[in-house]
N, C-alpha and C. Protein backbone atom coordinates (compact mmCIF):
# COMPACT_ATOMS: atom_id res chain seq x y z
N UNK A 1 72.73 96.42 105.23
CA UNK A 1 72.22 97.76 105.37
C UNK A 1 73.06 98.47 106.43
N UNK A 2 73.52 99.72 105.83
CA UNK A 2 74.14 100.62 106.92
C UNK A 2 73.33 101.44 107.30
N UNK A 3 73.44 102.01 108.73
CA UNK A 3 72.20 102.81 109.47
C UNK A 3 72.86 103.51 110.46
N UNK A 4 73.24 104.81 110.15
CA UNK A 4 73.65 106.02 110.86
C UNK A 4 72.55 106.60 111.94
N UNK A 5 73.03 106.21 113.17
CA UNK A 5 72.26 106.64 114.58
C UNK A 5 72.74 107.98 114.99
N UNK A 6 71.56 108.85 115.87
CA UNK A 6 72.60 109.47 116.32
C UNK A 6 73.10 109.31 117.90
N UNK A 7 74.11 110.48 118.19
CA UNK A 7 74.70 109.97 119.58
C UNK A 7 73.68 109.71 120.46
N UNK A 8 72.60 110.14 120.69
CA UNK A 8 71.62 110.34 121.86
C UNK A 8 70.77 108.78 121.47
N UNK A 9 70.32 108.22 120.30
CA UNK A 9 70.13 106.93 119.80
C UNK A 9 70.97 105.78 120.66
N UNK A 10 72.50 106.12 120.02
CA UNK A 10 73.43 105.03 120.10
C UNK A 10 73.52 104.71 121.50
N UNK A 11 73.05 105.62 122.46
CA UNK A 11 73.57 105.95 123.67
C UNK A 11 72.44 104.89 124.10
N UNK A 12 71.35 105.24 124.31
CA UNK A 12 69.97 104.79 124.85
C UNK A 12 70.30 103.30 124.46
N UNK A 13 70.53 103.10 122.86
CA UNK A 13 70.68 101.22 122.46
C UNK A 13 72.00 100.47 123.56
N UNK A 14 72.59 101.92 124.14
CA UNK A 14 73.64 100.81 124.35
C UNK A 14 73.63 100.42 126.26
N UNK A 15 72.45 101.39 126.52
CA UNK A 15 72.11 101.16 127.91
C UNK A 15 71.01 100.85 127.87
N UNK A 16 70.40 99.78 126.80
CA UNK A 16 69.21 99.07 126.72
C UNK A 16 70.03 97.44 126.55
N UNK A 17 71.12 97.64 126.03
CA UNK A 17 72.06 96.15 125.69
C UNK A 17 72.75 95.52 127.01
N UNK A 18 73.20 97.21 127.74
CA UNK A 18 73.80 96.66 128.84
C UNK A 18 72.85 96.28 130.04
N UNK A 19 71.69 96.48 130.04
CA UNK A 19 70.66 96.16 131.05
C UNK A 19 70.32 94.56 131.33
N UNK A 20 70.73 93.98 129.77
CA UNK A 20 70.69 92.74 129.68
C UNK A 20 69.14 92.53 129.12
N UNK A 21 68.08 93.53 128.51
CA UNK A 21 67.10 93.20 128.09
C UNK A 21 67.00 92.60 126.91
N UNK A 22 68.59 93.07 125.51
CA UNK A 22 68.74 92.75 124.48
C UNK A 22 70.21 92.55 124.52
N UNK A 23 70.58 91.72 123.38
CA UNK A 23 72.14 90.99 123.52
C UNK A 23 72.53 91.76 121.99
N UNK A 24 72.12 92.66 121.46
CA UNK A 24 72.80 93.39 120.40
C UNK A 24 72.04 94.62 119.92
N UNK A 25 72.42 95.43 119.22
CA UNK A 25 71.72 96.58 118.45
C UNK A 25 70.61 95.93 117.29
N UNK A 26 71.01 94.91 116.54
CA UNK A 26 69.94 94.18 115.61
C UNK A 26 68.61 93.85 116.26
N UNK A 27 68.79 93.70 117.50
CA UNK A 27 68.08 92.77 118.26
C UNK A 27 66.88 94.06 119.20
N UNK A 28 67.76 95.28 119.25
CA UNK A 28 66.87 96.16 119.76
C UNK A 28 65.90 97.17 118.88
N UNK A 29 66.88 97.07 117.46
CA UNK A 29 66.03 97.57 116.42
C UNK A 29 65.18 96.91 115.85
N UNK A 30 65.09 95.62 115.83
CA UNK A 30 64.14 94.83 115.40
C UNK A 30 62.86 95.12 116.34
N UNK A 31 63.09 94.97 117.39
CA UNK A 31 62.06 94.85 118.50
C UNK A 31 60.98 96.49 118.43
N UNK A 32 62.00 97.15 118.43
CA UNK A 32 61.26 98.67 118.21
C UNK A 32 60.35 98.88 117.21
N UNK A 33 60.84 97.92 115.83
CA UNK A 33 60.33 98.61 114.46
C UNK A 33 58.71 97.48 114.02
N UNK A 34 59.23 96.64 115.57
CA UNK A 34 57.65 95.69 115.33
C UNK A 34 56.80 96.23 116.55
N UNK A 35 57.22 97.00 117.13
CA UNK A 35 56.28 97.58 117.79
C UNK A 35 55.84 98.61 117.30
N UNK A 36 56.41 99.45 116.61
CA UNK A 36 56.24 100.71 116.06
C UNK A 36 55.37 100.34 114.79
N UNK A 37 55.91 99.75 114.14
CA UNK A 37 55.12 99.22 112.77
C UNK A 37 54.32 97.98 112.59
N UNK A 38 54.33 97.10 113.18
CA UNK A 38 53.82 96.04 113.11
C UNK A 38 52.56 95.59 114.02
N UNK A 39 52.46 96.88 115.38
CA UNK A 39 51.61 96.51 116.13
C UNK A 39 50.70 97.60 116.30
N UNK A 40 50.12 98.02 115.29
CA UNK A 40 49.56 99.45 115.19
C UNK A 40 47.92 99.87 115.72
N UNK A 41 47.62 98.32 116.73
CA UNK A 41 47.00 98.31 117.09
C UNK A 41 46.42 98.86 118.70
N UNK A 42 47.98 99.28 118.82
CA UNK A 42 48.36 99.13 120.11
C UNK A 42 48.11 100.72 120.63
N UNK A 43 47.21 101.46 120.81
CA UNK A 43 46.39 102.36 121.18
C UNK A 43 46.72 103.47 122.42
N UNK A 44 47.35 104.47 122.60
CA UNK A 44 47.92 105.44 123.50
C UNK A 44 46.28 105.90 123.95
N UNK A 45 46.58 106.17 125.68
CA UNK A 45 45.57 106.88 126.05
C UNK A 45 46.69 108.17 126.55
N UNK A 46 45.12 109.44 126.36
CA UNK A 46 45.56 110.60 126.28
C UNK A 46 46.70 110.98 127.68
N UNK A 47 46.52 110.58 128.74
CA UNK A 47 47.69 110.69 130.02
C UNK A 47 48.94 110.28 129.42
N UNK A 48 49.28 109.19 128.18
CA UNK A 48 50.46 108.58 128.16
C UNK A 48 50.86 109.05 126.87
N UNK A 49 50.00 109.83 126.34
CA UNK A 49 50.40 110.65 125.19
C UNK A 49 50.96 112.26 125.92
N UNK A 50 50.13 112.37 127.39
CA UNK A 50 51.05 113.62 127.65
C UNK A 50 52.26 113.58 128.33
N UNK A 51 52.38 112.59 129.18
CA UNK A 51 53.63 111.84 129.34
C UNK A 51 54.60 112.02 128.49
N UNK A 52 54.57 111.71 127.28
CA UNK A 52 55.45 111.39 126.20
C UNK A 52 55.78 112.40 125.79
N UNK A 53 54.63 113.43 125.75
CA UNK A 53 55.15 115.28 125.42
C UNK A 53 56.27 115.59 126.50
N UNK A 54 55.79 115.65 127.71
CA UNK A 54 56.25 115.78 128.57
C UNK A 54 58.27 115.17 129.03
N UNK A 55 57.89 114.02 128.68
CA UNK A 55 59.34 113.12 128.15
C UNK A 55 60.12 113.49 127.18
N UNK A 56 59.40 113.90 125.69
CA UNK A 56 59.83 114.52 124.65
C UNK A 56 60.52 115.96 125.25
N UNK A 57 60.20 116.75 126.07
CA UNK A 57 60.42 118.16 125.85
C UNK A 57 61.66 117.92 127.22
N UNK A 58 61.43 116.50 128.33
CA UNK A 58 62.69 116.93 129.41
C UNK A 58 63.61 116.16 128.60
N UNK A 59 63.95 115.50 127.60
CA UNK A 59 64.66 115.26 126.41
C UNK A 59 65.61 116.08 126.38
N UNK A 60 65.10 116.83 125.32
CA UNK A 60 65.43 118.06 124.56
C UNK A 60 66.59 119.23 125.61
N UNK A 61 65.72 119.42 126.95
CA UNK A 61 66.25 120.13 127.98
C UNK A 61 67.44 119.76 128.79
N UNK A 62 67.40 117.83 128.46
CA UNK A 62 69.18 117.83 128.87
C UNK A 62 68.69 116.79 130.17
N UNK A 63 67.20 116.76 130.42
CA UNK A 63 67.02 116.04 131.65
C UNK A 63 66.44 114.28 131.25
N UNK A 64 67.78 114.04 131.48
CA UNK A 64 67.11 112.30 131.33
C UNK A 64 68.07 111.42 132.36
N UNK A 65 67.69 110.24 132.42
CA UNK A 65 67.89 109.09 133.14
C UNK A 65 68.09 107.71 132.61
N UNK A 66 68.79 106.35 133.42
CA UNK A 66 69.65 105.82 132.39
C UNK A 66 68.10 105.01 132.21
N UNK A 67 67.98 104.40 131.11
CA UNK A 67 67.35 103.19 130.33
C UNK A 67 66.41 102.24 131.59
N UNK A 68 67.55 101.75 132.63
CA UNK A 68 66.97 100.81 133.06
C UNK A 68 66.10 101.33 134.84
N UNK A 69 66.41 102.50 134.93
CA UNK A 69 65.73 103.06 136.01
C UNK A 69 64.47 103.68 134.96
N UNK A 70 64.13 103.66 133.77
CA UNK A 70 63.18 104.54 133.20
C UNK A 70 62.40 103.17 132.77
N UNK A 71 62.57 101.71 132.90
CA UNK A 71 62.44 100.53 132.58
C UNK A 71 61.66 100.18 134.03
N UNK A 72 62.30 100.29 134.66
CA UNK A 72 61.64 99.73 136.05
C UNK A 72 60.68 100.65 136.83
N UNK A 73 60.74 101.82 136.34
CA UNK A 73 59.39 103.27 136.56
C UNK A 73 57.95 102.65 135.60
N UNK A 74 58.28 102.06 134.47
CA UNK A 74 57.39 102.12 133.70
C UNK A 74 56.63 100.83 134.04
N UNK A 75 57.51 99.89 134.16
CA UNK A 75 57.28 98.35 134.58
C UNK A 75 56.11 98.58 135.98
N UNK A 76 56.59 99.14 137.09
CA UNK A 76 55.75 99.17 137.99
C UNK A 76 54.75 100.16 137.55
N UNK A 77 54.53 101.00 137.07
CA UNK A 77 52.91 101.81 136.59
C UNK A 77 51.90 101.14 135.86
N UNK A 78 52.93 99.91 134.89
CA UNK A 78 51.78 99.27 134.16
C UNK A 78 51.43 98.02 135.03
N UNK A 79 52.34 97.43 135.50
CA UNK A 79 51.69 96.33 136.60
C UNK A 79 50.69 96.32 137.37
N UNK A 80 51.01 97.68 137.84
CA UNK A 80 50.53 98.50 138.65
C UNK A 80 48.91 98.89 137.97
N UNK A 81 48.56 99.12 136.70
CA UNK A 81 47.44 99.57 136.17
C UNK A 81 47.12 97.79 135.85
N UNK A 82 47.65 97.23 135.48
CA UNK A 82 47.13 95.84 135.10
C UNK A 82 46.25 94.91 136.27
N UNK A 83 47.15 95.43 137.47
CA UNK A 83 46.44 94.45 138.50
C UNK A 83 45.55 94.58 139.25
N UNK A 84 45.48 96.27 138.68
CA UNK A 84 43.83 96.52 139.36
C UNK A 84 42.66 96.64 138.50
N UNK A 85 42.86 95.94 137.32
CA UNK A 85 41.43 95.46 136.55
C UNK A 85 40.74 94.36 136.46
């Protein structure tokens, strides 16, 4: 299967490869498309749905940051929500 990304895609897979979290593009699309599809159980609360607007739209505007500083923001908020329940 051939699968045309685009630049802003290719970019993100390839500072998700170099972080050392995944060792190829197969390996990061796989992972995405079982979370996305396979785990549909997995339930957004409304703060992290506005987040994501919010993410979606500084996107668009040109304002982003690399992969693994947006990896280690997220890592400590959920730890962070995990260890105080």
């Amino acid at each position: 299967m051939d699968v045309k990304l685009s630049p802003e895609a290719e970019q993100f897979i390839e500072e998700i490869i170099a972080s050392g979290e995944y060792g190829s593009v197969q390996e990061v699309l796989e992972a995405g498309l079982v979370r996305l599809m396979l785990e549909p159980e997995a339930e957004l609360d409304d703060e992290t749905l506005a987040e994501l607007d919010e993410g979606t739209a500084q996107f668009e505007r040109g304002e982003t940051i690399p992969w693994h500083v947006l990896r280690d923001e997220l890592a400590k908020k959920y730890s962070a929500k995990n260890n105080s329940r």
